[in-house]
C-alpha atoms as a PDB file:
ATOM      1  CA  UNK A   1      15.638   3.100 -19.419  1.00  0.00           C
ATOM      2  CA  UNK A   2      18.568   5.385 -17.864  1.00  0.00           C
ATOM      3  CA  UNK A   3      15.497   7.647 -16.321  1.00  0.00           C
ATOM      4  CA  UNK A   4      13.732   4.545 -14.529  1.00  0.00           C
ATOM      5  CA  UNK A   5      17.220   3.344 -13.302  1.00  0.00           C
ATOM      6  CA  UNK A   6      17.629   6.644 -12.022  1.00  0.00           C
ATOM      7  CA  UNK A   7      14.390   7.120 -10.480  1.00  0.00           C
ATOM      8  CA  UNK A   8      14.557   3.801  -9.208  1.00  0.00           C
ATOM      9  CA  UNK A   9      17.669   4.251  -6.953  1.00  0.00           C
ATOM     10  CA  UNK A  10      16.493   7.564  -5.746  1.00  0.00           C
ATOM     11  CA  UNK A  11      12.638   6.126  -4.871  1.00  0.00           C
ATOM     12  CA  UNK A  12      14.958   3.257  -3.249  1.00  0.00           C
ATOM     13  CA  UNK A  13      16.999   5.895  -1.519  1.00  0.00           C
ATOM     14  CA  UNK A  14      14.502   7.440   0.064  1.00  0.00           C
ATOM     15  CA  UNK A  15      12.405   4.745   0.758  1.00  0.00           C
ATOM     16  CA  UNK A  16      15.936   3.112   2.574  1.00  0.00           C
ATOM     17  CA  UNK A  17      16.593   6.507   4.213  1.00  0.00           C
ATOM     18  CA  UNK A  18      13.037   6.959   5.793  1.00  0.00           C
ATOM     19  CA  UNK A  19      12.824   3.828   7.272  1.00  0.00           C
ATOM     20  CA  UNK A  20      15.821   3.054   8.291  1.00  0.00           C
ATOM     21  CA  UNK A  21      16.302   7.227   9.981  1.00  0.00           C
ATOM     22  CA  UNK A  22      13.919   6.280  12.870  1.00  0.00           C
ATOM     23  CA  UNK A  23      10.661   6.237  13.943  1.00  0.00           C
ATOM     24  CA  UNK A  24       9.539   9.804  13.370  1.00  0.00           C
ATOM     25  CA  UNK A  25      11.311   9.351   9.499  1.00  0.00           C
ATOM     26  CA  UNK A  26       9.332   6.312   9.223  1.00  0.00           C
ATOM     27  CA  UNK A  27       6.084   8.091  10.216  1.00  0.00           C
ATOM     28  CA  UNK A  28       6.706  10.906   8.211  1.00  0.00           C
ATOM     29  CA  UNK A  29       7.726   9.125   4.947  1.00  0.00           C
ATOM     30  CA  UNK A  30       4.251   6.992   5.428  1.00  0.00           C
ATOM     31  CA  UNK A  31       2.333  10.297   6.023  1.00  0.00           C
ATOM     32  CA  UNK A  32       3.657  11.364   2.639  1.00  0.00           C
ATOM     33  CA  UNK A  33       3.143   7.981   1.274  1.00  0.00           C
ATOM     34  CA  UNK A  34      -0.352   7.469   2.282  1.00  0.00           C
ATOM     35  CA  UNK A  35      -1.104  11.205   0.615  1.00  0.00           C
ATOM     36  CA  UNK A  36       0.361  10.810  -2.079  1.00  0.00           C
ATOM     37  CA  UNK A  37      -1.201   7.806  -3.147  1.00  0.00           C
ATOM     38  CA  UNK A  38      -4.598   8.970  -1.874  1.00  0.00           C
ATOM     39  CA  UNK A  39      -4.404  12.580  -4.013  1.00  0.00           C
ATOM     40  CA  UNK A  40      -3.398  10.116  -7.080  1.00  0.00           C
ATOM     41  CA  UNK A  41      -6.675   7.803  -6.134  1.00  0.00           C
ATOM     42  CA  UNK A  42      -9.195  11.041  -5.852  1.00  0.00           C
ATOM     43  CA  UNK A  43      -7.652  12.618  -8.745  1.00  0.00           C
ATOM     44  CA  UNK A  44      -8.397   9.301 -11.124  1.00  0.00           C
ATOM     45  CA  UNK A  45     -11.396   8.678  -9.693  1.00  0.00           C
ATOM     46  CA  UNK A  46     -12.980  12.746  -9.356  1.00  0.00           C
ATOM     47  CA  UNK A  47     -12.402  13.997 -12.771  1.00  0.00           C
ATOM     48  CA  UNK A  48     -15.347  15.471 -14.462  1.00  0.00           C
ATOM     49  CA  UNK A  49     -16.888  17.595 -12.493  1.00  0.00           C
ATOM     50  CA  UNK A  50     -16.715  21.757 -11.368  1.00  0.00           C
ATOM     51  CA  UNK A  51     -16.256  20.122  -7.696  1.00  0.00           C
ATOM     52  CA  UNK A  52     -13.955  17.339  -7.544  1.00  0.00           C
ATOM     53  CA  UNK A  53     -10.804  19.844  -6.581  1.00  0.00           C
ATOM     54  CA  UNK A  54     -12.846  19.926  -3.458  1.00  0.00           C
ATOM     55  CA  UNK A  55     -13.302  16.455  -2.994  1.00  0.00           C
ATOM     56  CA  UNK A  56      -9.662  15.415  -3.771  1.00  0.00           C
ATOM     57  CA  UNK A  57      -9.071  18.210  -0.759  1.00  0.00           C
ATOM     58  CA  UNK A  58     -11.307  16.163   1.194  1.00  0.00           C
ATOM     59  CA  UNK A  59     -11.017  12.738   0.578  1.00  0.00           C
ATOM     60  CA  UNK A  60      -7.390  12.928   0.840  1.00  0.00           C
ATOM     61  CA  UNK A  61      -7.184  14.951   4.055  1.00  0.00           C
ATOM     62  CA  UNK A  62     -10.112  12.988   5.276  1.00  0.00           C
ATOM     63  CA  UNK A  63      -7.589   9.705   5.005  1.00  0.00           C
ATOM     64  CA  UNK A  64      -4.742  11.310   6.079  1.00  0.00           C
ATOM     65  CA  UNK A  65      -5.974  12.435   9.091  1.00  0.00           C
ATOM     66  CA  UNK A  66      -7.554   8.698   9.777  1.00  0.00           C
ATOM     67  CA  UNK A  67      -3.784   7.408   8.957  1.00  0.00           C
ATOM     68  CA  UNK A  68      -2.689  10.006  11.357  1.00  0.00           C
ATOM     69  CA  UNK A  69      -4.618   9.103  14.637  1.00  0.00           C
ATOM     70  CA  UNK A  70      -4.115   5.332  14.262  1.00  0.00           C
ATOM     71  CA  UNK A  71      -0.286   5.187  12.627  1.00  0.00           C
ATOM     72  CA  UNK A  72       0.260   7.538  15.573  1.00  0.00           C
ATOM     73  CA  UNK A  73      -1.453   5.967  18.321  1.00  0.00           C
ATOM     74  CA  UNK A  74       0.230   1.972  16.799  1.00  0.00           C
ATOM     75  CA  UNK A  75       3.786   3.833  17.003  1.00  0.00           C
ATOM     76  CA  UNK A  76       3.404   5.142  20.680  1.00  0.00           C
ATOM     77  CA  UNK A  77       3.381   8.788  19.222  1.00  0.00           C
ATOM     78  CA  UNK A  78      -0.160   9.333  20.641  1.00  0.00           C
ATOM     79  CA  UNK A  79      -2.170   7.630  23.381  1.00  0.00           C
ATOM     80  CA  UNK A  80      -3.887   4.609  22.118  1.00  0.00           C
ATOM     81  CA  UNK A  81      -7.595   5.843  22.345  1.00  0.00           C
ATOM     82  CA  UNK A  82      -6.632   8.018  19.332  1.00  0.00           C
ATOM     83  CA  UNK A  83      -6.220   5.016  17.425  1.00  0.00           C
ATOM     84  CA  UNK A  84     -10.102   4.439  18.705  1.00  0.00           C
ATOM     85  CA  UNK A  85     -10.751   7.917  17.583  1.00  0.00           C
ATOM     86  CA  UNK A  86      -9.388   6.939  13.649  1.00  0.00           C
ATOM     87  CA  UNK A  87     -11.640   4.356  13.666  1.00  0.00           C
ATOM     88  CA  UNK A  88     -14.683   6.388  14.683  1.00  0.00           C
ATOM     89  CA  UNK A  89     -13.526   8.947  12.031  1.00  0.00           C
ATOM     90  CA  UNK A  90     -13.586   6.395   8.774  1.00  0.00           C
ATOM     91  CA  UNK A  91     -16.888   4.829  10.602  1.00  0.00           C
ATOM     92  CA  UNK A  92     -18.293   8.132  10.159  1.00  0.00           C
ATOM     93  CA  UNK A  93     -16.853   8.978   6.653  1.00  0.00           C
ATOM     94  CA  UNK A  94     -19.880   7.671   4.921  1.00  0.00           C
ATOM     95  CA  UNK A  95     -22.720  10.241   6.828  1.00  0.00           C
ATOM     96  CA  UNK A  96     -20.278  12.583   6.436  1.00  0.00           C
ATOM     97  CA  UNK A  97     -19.552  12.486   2.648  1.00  0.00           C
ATOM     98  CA  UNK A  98     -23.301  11.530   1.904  1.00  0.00           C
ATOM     99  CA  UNK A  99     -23.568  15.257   3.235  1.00  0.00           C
ATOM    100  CA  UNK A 100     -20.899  16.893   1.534  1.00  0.00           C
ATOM    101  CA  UNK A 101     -22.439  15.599  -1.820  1.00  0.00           C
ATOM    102  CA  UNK A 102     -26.023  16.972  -0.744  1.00  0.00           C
ATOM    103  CA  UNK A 103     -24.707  20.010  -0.943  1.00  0.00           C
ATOM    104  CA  UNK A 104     -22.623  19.730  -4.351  1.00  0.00           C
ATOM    105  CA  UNK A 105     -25.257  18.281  -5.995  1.00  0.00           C
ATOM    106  CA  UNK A 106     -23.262  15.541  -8.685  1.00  0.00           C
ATOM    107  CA  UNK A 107     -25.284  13.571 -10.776  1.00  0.00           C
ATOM    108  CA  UNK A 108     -24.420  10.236  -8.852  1.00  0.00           C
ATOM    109  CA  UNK A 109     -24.096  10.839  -4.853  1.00  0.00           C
ATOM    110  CA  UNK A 110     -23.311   7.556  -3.861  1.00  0.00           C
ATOM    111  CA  UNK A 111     -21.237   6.144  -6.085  1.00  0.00           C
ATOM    112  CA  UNK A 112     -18.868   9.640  -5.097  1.00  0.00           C
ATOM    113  CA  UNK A 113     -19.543   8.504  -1.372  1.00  0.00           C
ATOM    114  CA  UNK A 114     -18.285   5.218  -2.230  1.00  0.00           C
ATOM    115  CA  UNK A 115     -14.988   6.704  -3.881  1.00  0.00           C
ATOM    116  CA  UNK A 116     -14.162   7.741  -0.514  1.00  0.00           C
ATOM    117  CA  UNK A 117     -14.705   4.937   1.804  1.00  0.00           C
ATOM    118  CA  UNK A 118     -12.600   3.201  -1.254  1.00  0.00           C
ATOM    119  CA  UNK A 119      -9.495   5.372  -0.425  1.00  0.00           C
ATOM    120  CA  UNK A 120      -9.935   4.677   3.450  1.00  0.00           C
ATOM    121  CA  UNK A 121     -10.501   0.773   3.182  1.00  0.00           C
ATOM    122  CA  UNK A 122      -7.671   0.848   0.074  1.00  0.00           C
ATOM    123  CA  UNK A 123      -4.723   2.960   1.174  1.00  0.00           C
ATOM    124  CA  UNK A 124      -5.339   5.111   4.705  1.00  0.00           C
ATOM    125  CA  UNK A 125      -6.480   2.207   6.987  1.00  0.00           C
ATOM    126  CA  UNK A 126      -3.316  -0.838   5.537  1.00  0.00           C
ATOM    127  CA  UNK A 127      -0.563   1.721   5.860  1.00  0.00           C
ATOM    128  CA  UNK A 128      -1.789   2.806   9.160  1.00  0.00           C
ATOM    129  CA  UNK A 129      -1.466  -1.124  10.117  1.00  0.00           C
ATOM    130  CA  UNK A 130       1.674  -0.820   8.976  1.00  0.00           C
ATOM    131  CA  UNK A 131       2.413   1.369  12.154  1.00  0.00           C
ATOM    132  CA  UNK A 132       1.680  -2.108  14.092  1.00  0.00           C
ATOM    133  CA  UNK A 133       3.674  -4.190  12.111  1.00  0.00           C
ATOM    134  CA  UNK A 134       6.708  -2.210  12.850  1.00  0.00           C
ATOM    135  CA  UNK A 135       6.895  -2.736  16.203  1.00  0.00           C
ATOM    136  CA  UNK A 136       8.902  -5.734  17.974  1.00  0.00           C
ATOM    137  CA  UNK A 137       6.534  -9.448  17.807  1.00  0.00           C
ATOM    138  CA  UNK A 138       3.526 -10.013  20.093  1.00  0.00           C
ATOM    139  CA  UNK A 139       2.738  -6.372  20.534  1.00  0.00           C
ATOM    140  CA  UNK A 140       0.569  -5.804  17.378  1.00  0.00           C
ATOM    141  CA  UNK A 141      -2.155  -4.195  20.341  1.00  0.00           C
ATOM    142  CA  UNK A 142       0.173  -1.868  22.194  1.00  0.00           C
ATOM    143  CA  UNK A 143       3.249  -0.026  21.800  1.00  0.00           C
ATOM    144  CA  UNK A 144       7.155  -0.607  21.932  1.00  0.00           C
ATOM    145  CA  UNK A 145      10.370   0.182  19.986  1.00  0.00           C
ATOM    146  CA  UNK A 146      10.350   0.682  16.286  1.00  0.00           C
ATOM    147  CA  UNK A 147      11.852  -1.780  14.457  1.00  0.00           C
ATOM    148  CA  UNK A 148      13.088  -0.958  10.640  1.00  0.00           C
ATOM    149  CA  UNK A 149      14.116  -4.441   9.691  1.00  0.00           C
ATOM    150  CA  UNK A 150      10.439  -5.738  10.287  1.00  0.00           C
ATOM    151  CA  UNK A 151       8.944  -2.759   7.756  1.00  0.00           C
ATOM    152  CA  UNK A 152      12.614  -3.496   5.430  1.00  0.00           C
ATOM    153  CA  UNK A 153      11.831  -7.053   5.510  1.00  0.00           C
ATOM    154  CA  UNK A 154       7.766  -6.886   4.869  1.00  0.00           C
ATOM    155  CA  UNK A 155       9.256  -4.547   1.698  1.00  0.00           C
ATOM    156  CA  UNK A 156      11.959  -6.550   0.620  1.00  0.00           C
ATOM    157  CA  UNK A 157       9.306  -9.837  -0.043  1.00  0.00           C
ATOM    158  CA  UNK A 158       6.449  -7.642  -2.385  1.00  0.00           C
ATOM    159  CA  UNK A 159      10.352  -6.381  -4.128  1.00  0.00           C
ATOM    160  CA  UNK A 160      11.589  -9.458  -5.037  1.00  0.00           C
ATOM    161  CA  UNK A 161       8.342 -11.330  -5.504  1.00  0.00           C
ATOM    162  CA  UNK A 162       7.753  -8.204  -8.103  1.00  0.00           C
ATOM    163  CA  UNK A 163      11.437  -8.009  -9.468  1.00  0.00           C
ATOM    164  CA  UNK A 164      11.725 -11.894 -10.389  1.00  0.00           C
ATOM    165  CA  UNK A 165       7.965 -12.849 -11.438  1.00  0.00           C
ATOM    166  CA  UNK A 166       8.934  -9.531 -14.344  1.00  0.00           C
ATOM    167  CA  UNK A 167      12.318 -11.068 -15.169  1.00  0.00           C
ATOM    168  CA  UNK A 168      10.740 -15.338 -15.494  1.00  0.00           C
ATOM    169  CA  UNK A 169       7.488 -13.672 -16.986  1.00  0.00           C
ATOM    170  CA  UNK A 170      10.072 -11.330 -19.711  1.00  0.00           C
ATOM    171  CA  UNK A 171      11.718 -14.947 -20.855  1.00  0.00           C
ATOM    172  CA  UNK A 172       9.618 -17.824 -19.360  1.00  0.00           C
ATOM    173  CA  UNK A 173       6.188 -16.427 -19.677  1.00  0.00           C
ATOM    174  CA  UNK A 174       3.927 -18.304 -22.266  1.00  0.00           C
ATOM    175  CA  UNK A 175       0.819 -18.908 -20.083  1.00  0.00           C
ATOM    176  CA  UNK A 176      -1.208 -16.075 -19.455  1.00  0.00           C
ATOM    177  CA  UNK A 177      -2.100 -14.975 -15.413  1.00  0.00           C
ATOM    178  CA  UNK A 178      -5.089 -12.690 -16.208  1.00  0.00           C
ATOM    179  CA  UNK A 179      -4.977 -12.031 -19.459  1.00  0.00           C
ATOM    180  CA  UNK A 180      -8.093  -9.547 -19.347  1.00  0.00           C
ATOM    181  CA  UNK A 181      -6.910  -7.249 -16.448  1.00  0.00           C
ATOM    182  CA  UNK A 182      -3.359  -7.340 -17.202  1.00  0.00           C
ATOM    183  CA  UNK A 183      -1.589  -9.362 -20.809  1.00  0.00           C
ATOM    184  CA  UNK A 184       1.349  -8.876 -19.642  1.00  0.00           C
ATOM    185  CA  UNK A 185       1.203 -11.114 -16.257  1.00  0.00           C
ATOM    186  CA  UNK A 186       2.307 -15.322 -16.365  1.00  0.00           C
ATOM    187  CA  UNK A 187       1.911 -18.233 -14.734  1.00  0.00           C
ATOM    188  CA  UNK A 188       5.706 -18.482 -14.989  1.00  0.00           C
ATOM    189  CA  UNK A 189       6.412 -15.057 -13.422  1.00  0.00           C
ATOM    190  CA  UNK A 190       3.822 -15.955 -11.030  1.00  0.00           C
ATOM    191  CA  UNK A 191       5.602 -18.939  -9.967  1.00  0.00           C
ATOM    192  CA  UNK A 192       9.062 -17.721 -10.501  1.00  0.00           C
ATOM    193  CA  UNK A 193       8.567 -14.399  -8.396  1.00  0.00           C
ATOM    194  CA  UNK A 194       6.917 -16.815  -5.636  1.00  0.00           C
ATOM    195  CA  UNK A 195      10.060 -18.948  -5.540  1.00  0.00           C
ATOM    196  CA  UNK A 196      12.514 -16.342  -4.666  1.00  0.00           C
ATOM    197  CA  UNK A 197      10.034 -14.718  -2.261  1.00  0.00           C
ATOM    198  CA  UNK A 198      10.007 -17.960  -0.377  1.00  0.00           C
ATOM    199  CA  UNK A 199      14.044 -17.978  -0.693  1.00  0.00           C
ATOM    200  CA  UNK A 200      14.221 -14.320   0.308  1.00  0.00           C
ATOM    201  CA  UNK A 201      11.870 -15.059   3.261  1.00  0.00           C
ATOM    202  CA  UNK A 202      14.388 -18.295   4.143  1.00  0.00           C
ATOM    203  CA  UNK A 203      17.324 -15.349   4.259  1.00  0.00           C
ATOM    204  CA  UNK A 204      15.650 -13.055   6.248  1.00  0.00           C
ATOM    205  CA  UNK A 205      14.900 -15.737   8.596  1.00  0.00           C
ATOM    206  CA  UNK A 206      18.465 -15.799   9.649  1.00  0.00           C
ATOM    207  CA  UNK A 207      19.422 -12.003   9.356  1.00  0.00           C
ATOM    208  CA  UNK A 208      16.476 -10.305  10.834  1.00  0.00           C
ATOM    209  CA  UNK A 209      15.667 -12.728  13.600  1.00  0.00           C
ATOM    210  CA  UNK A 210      11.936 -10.510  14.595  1.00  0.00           C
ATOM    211  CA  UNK A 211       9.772 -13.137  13.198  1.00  0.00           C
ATOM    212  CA  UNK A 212      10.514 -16.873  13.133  1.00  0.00           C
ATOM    213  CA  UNK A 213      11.570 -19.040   9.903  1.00  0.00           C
ATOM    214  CA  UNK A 214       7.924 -20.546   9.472  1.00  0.00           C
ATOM    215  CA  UNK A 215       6.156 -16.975  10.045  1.00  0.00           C
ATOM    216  CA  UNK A 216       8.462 -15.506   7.423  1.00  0.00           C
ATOM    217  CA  UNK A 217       7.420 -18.125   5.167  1.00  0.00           C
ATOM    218  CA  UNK A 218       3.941 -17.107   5.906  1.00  0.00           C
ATOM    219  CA  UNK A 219       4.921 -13.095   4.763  1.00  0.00           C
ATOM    220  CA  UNK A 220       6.263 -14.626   1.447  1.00  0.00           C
ATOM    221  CA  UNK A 221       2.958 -16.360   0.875  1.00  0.00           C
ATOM    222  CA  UNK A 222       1.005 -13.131   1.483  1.00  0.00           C
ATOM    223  CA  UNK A 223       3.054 -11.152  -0.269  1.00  0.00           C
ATOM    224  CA  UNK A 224       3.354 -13.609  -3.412  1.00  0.00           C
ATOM    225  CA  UNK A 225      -0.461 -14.431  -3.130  1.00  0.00           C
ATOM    226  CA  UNK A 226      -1.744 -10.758  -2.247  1.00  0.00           C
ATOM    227  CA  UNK A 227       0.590  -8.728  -3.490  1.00  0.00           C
ATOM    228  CA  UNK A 228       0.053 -10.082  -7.000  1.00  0.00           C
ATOM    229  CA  UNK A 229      -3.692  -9.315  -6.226  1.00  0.00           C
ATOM    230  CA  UNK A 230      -3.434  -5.693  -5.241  1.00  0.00           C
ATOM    231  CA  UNK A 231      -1.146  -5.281  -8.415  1.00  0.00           C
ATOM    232  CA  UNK A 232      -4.065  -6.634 -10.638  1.00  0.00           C
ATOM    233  CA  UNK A 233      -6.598  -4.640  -8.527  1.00  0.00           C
ATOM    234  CA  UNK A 234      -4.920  -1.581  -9.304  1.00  0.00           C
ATOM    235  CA  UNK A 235      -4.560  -2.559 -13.078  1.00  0.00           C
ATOM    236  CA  UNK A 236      -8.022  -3.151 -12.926  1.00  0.00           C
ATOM    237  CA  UNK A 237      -8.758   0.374 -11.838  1.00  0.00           C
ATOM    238  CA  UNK A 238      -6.872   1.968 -13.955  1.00  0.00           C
ATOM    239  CA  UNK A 239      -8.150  -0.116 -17.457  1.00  0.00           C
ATOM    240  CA  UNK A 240     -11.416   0.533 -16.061  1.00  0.00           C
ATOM    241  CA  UNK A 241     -10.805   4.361 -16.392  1.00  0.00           C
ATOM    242  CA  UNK A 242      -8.572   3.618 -19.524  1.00  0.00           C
ATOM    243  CA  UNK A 243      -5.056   5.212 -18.353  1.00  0.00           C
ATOM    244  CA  UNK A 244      -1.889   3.683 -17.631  1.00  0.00           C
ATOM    245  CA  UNK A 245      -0.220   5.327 -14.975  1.00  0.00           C
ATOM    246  CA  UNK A 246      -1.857   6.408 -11.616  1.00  0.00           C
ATOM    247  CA  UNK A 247       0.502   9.531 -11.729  1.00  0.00           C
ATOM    248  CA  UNK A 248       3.888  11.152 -13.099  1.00  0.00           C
ATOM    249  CA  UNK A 249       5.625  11.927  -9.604  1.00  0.00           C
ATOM    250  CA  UNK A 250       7.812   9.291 -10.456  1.00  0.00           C
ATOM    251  CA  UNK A 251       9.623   8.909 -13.875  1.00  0.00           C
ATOM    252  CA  UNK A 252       9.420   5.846 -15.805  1.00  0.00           C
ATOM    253  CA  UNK A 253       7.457   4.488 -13.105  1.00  0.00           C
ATOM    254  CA  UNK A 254       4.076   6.359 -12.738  1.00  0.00           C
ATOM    255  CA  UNK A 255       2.701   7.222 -10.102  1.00  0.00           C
ATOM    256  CA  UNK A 256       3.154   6.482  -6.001  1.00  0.00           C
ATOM    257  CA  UNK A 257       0.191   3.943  -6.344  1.00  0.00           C
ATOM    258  CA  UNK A 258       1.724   2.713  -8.635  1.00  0.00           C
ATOM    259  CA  UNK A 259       4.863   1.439  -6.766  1.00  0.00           C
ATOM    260  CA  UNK A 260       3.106   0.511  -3.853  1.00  0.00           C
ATOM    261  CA  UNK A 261      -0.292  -1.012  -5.219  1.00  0.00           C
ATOM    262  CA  UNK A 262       0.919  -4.542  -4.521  1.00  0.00           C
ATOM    263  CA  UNK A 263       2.095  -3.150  -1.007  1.00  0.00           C
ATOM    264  CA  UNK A 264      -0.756  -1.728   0.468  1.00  0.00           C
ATOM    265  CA  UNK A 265      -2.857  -4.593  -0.721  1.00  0.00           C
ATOM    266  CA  UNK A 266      -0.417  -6.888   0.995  1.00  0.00           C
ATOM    267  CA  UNK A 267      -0.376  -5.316   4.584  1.00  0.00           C
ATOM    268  CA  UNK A 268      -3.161  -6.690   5.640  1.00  0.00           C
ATOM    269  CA  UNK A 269      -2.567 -10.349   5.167  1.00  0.00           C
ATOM    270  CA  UNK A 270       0.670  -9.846   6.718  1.00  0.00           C
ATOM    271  CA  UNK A 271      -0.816  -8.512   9.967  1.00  0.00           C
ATOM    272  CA  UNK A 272      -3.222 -11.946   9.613  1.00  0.00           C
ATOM    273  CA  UNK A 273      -0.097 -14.304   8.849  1.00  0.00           C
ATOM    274  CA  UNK A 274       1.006 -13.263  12.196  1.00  0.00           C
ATOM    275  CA  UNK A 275      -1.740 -13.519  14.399  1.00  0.00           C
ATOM    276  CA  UNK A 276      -3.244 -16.163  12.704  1.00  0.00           C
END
């Protein structure tokens, strides 16, 4: 218990520290964010075979460079037809990898082709949205001034949707959420950990004035909705390969995807709660 508390404040620390330091430590804690969790993704799913140190190389450069052009291009770091360029670049992914695993000859091409696309659509292409999100309302196309509170804010709801649907699910929970994926998920927490996201979204309203009361109502919903989603996803992925943490970069808490699996499910719905 000490060692989670103690990773926990320093992964909060950090997290705090890179948003809140500016646009270039935003972009740069979201670099290492997106490969981080992408190395953790190849390395679960490419495993078994002489080659899949190569393919980890790949995949995960391959997504980082995609987060690259677009998180750079949505933050005003680049010009915007880079953004265009990321696009073309995970378009192409699939031809490309098909390739690669002509040439390493695995017993199942595709479904390794499909691995990587997985890690572009998953984690490189949401946290490269996330770029957009950040920056002040009604420019979600174009560029303008970073704004941390937005990015704390969007955090903030998948944290205390997460934090309050463990403590009602720990001494409410008696009905079962998804009992096959993951036992240890309730109705009640469900419920519970909506509640306060909806509350938290009422508070933010008032301190953090970049979206309006009913569209930070919408966030909570996504967050509650989606986020609980993209944490059974990720439970899903990782019963289906029969482990229980996506990695051991973090203490007492597993791995980077698994802090931010409810996240980067998440970001997406956010960015249609907006413009919807």
């Amino acid at each position: 218990m000490i060692q989670r508390t103690i990773t926990g404040i320093v992964f909060g620390a950090v997290m705090l520290g890179g948003v809140f330091g500016g646009m270039y430590t935003f972009f740069g804690l979201f670099t290492l964010v997106t490969a981080g969790c992408l190395w953790e993704f190849t390395g679960l799913v490419f495993k078994n075979d002489p080659s899949d140190r190569l393919r980890r190389l790949a995949g995960t450069g391959w997504g980082v460079l995609v987060y690259l052009l677009i998180g750079g291009s949505g933050l005003g770091l680049l010009d915007g037809a880079f953004s265009f360029y990321g696009l073309i670049l995970a378009v192409l992914t699939a031809p490309v990898f098909l390739a690669l695993e002509l040439f390493l000859h695995p017993e199942k091409p595709f479904e390794r082709a499909g691995y990587y696309l997985t890690g572009l659509l998953y984690i490189s292409l949401p946290f490269s949205l996330l770029t957009y999100l950040s920056m002040p309302a009604g420019e979600f196309f174009s560029t303008g001034d970073y704004d941390p509170l937005r990015v704390f804010g969007l955090l903030l709801l998948i944290w205390s949707n997460d934090s309050w649907a463990y403590i009602f699910g720990s001494r409410f929970g008696r009905h079962k959420l998804y009992e096959r994926i993951s036992p240890g998920k309730t109705w009640e927490g469900f419920i519970g950990g909506g509640i306060f996201a909806l509350l938290t979204a009422w508070g933010l309203s008032f301190l953090i004035p970049s979206f309006t009361p009913a569209q930070w109502l919408k966030l909570a919903a996504a967050a509650v909705i989606f986020g609980t989603i993209g944490d059974l996803v990720e439970s899903m992925l990782k019963r289906s390969l029969q482990i229980k943490d996506s990695g051991t970069l973090l203490p007492g808490h597993g791995g980077l995807l698994d802090r931010f699996d409810a996240f980067v499910f998440a970001i997406p719905f956010y960015w249609l709660a907006l413009v919807i």
